[in-house]
N, C-alpha and C. Protein backbone atom coordinates (compact mmCIF):
# COMPACT_ATOMS: atom_id res chain seq x y z
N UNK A 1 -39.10 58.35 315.23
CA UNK A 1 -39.35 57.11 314.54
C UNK A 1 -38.01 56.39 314.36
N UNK A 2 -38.26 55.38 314.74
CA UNK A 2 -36.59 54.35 314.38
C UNK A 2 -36.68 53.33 313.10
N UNK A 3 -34.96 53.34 312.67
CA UNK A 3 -35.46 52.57 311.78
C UNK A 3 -36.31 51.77 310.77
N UNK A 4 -35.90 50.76 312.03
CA UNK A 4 -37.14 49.39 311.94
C UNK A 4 -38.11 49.53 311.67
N UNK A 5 -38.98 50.80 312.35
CA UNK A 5 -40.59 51.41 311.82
C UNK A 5 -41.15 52.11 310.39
N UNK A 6 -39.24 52.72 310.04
CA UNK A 6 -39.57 53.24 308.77
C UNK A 6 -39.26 52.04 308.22
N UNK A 7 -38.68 51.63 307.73
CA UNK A 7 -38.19 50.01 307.01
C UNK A 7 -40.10 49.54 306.75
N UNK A 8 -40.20 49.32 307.93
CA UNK A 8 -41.78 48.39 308.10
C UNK A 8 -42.74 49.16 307.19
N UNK A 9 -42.87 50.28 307.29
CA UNK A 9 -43.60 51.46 306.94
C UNK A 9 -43.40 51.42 305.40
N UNK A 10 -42.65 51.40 305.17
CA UNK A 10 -41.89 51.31 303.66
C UNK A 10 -42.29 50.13 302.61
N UNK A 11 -41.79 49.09 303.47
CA UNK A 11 -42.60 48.07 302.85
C UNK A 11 -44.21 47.28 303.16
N UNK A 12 -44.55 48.03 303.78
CA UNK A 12 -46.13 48.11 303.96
C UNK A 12 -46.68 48.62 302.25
N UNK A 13 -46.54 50.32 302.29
CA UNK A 13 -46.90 50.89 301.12
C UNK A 13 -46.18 50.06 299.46
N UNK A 14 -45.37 49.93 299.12
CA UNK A 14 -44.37 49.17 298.36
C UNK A 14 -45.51 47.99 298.27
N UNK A 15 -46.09 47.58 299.26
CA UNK A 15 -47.10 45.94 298.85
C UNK A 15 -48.13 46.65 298.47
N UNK A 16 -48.73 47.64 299.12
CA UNK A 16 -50.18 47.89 298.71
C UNK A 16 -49.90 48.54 297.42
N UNK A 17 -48.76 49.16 297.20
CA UNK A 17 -48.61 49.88 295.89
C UNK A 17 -48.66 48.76 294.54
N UNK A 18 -48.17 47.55 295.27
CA UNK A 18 -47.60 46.50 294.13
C UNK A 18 -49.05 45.99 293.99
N UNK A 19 -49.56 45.72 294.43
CA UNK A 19 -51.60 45.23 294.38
C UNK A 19 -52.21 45.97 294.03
N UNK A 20 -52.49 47.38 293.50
CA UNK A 20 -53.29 48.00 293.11
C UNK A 20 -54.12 47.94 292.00
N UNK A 21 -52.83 46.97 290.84
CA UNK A 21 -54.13 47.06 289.97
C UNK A 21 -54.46 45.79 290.06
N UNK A 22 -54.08 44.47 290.75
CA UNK A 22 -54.75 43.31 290.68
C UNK A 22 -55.94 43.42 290.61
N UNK A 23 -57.02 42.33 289.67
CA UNK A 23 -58.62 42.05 290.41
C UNK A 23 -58.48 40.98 291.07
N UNK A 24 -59.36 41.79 292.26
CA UNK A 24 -59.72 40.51 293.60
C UNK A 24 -60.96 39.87 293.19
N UNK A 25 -61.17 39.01 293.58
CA UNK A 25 -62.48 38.41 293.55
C UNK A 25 -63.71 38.75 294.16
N UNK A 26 -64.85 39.17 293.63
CA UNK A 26 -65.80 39.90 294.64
C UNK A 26 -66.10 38.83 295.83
N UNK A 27 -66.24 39.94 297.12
CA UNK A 27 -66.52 39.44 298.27
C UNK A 27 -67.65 39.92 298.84
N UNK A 28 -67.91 41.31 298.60
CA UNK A 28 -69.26 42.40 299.42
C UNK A 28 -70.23 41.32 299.20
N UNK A 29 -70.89 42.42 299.23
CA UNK A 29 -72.63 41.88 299.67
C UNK A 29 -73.54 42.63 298.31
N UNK A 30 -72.32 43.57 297.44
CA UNK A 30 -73.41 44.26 296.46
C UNK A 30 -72.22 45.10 295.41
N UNK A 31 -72.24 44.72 294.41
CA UNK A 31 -70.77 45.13 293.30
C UNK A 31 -71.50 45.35 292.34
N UNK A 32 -70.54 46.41 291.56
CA UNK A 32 -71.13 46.43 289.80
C UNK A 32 -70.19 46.07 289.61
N UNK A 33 -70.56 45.25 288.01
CA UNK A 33 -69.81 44.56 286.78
C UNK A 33 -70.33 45.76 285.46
N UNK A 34 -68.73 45.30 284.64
CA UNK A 34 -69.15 45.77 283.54
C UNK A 34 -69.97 44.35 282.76
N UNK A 35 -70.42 44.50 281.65
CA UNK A 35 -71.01 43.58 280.87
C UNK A 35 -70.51 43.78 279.33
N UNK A 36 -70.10 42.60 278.50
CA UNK A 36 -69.99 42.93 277.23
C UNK A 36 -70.98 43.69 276.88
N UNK A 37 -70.17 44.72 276.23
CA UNK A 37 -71.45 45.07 275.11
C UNK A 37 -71.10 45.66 274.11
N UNK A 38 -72.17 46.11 273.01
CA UNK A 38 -72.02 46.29 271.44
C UNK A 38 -72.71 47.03 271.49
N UNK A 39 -72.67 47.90 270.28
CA UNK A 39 -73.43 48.95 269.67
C UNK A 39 -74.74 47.96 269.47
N UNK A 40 -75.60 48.35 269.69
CA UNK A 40 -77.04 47.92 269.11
C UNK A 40 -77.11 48.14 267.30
N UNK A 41 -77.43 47.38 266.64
CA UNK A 41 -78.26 47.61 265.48
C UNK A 41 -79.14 48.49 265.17
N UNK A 42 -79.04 49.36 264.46
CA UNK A 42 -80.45 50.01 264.24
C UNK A 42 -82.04 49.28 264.03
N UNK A 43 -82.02 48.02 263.59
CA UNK A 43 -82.93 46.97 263.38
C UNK A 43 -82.11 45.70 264.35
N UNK A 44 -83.48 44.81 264.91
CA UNK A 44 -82.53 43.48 265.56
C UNK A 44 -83.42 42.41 264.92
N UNK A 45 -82.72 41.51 264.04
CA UNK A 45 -83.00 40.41 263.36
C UNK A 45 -83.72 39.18 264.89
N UNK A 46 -84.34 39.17 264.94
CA UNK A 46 -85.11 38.79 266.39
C UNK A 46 -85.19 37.17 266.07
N UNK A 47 -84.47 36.53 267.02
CA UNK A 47 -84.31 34.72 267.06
C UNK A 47 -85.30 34.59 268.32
N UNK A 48 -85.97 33.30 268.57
CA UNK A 48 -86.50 33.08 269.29
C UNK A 48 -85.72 31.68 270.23
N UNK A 49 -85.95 31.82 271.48
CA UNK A 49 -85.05 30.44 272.34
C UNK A 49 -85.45 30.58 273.26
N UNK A 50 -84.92 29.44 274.21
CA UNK A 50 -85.83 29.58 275.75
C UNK A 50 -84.47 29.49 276.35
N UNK A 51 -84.58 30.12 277.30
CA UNK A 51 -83.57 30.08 278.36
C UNK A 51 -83.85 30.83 279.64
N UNK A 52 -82.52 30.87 280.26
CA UNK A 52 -82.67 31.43 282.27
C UNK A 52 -81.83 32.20 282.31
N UNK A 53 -81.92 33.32 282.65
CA UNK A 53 -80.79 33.84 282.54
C UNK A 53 -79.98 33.69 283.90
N UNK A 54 -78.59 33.48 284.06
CA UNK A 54 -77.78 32.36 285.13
C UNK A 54 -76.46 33.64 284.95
N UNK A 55 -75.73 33.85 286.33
CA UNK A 55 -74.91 34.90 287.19
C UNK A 55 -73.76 34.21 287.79
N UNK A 56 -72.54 34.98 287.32
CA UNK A 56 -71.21 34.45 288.45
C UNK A 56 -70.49 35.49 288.88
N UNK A 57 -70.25 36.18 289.46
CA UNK A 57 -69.41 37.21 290.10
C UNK A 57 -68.17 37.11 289.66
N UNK A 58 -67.86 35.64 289.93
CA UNK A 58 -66.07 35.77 289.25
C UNK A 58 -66.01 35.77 287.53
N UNK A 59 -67.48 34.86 286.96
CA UNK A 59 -66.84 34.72 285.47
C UNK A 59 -66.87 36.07 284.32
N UNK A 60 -65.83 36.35 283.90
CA UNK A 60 -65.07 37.40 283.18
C UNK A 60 -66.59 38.20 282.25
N UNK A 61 -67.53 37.09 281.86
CA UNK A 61 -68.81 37.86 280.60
C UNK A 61 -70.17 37.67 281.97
N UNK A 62 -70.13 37.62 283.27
CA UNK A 62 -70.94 37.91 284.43
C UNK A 62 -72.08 37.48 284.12
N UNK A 63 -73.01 36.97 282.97
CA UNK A 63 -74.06 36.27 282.80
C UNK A 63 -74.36 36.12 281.46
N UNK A 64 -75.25 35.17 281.73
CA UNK A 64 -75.30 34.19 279.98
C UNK A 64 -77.12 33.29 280.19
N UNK A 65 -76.79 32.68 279.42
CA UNK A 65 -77.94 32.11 279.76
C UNK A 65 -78.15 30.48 279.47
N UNK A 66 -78.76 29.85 280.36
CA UNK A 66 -78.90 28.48 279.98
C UNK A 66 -80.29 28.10 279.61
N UNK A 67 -79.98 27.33 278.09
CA UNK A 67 -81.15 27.49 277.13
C UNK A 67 -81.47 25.98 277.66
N UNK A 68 -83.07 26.35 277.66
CA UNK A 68 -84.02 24.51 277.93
C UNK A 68 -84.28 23.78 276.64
N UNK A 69 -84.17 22.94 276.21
CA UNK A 69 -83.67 21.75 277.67
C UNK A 69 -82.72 21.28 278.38
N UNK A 70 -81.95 21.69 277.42
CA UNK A 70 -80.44 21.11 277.80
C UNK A 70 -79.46 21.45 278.92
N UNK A 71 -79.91 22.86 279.17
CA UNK A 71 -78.85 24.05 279.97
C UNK A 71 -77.76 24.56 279.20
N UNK A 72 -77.79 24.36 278.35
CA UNK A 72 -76.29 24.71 277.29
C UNK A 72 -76.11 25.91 277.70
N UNK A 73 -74.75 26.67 277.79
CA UNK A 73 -74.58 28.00 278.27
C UNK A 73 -74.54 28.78 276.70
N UNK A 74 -75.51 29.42 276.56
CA UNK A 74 -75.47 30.74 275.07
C UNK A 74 -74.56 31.95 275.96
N UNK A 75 -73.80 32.81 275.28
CA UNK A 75 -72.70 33.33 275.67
C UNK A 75 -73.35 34.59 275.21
N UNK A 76 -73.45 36.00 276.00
CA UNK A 76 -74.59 37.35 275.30
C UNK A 76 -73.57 38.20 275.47
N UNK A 77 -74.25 39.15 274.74
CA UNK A 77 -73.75 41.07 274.83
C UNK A 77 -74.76 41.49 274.91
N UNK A 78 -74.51 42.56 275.35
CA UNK A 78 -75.75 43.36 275.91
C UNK A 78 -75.46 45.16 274.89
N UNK A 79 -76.46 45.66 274.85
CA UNK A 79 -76.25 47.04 274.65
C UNK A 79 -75.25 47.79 275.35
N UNK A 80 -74.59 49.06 274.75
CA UNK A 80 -73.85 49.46 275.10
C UNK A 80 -75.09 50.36 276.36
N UNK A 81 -74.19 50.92 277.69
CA UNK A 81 -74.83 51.35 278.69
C UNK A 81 -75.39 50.53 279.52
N UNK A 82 -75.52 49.27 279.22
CA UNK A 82 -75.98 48.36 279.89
C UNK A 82 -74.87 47.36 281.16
N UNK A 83 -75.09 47.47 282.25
CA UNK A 83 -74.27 46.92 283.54
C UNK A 83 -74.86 46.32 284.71
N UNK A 84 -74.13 45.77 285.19
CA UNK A 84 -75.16 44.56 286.03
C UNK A 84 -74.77 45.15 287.65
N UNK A 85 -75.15 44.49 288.34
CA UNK A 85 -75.08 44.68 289.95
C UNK A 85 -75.88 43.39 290.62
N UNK A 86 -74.74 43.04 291.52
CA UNK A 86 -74.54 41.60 292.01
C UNK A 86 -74.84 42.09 293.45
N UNK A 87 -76.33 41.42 294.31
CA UNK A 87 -76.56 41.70 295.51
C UNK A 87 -76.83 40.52 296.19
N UNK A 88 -76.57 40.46 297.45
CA UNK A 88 -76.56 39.08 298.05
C UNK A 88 -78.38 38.84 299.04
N UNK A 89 -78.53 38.12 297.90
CA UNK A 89 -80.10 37.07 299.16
C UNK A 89 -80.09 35.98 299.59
N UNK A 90 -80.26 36.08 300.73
CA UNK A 90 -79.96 35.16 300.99
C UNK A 90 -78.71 34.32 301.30
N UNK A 91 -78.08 33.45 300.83
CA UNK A 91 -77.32 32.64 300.63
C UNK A 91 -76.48 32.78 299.22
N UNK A 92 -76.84 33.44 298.44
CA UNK A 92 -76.71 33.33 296.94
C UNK A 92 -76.55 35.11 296.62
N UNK A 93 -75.46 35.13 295.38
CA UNK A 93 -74.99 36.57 294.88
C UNK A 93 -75.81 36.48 293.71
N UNK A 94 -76.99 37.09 293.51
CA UNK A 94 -77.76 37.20 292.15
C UNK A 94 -77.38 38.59 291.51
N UNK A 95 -77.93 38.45 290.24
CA UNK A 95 -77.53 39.74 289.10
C UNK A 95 -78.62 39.93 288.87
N UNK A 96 -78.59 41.67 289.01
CA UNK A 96 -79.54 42.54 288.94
C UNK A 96 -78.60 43.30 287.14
N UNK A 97 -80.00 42.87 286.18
CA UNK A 97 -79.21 44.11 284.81
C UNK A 97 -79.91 45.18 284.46
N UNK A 98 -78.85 46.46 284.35
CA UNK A 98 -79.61 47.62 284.30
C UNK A 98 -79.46 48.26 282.93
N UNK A 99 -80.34 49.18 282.57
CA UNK A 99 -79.65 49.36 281.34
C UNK A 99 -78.76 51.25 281.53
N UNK A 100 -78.87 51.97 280.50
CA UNK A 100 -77.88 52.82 280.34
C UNK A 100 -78.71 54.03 281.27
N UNK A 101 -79.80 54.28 281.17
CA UNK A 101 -80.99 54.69 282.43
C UNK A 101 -80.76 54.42 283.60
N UNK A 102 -80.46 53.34 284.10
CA UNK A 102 -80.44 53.08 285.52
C UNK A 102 -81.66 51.93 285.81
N UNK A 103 -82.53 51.79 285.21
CA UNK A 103 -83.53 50.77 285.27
C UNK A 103 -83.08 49.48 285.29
N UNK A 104 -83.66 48.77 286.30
CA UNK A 104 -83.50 47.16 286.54
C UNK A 104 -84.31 46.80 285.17
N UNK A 105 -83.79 45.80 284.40
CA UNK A 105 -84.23 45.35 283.35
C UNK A 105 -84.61 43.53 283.63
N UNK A 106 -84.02 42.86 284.38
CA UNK A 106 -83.61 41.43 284.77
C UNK A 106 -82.94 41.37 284.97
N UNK A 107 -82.84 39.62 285.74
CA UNK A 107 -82.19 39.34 286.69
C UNK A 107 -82.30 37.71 286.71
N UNK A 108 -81.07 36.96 287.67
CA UNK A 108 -80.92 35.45 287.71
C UNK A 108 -82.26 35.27 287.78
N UNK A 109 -82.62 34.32 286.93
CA UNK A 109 -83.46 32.92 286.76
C UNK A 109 -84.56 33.92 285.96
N UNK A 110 -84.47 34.71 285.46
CA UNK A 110 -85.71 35.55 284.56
C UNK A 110 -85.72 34.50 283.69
N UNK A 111 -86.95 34.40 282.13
CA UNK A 111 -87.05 33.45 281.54
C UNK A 111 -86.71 35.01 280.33
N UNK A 112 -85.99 34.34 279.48
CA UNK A 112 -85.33 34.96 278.29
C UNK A 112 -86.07 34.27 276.83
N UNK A 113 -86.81 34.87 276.19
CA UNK A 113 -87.09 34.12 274.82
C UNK A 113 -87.55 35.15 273.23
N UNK A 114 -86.24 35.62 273.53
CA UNK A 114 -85.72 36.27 272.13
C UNK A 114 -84.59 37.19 272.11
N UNK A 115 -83.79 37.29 271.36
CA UNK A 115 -82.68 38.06 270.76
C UNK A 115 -82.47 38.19 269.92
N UNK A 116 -81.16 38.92 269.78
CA UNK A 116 -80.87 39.54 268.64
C UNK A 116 -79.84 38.62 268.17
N UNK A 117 -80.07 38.02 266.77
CA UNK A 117 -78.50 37.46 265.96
C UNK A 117 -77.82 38.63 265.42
N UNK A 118 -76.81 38.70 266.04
CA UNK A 118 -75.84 39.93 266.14
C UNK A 118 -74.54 39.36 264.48
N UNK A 119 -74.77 38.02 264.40
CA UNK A 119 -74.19 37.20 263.02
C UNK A 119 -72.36 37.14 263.81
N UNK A 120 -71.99 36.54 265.05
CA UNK A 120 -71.32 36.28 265.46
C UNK A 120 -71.95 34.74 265.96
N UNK A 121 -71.05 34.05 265.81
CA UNK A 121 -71.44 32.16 266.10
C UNK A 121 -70.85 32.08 267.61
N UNK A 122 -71.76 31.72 268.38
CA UNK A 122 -72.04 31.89 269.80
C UNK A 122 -72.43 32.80 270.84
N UNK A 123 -72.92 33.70 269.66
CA UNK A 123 -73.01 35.16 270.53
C UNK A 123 -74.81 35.49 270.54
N UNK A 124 -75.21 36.19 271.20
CA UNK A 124 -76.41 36.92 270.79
C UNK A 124 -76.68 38.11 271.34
N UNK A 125 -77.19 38.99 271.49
CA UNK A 125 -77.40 40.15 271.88
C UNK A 125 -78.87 40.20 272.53
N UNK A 126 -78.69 40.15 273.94
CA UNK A 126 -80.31 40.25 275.12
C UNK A 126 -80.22 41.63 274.33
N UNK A 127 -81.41 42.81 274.46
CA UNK A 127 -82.47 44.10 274.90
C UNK A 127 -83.79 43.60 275.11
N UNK A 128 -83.85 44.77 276.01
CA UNK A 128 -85.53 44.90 276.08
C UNK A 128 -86.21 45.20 274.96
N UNK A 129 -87.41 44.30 274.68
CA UNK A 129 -87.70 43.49 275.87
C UNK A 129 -87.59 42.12 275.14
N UNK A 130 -87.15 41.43 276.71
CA UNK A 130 -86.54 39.96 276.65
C UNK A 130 -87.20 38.93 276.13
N UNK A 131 -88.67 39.08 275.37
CA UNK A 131 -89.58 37.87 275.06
C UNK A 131 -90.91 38.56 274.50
């Protein structure tokens, strides 16, 4: 081996070493996210609202929901154990949410109409079941 190859070699690893802990932006075809979440309540003070529940791969809380009529984005937590998985149909990366089981619970464009007031101002807490 000459030089030049170790040199190259060297700073090959040195970059991939320096990127390791960056986050990339999802690209696949099928990723898990973590999802906020909270201890559940032993009781859930149950609000009623209409909304969709709406998915982004890149944004940091991975789904929320936009309440009708308006679309306003309500900002959620979910139970603890609870994590999503982003699969591609189509044209479009939708969210699949599972809970601490492994069970698909919902997913983009489900209709959402009740939660939990968790007594945080902008927050609410989705569980099953969603309505």
């Amino acid at each position: 081996m000459n030089t030049r190859h170790v040199t190259l070699c060297a700073i090959a690893v040195m970059a991939l070493a320096g990127c390791a802990g960056m986050s990339w932006p999802w690209t696949g075809t099928s990723s898990e996210r973590s999802l906020p979440t909270v201890s559940a309540p032993s009781t859930c003070d149950r609000i009623e609202l209409k909304g969709i529940l709406k998915s982004d791969p890149t944004d940091p809380r991975v789904a929320w929901l936009a309440l009708e009529p308006t679309g306003r984005r309500q900002d959620v937590v979910w139970p603890d154990g609870y994590h999503a998985k982003f699969v591609q149909v189509g044209d479009r990366q939708v969210v699949e949410i599972f809970d601490g089981a492994g069970q698909q619970l919902v997913g983009d464009d489900d209709w959402i109409t009740a939660a939990c007031d968790i007594g945080q101002p902008g927050l609410v807490l989705l569980e099953a079941p969603f309505g």
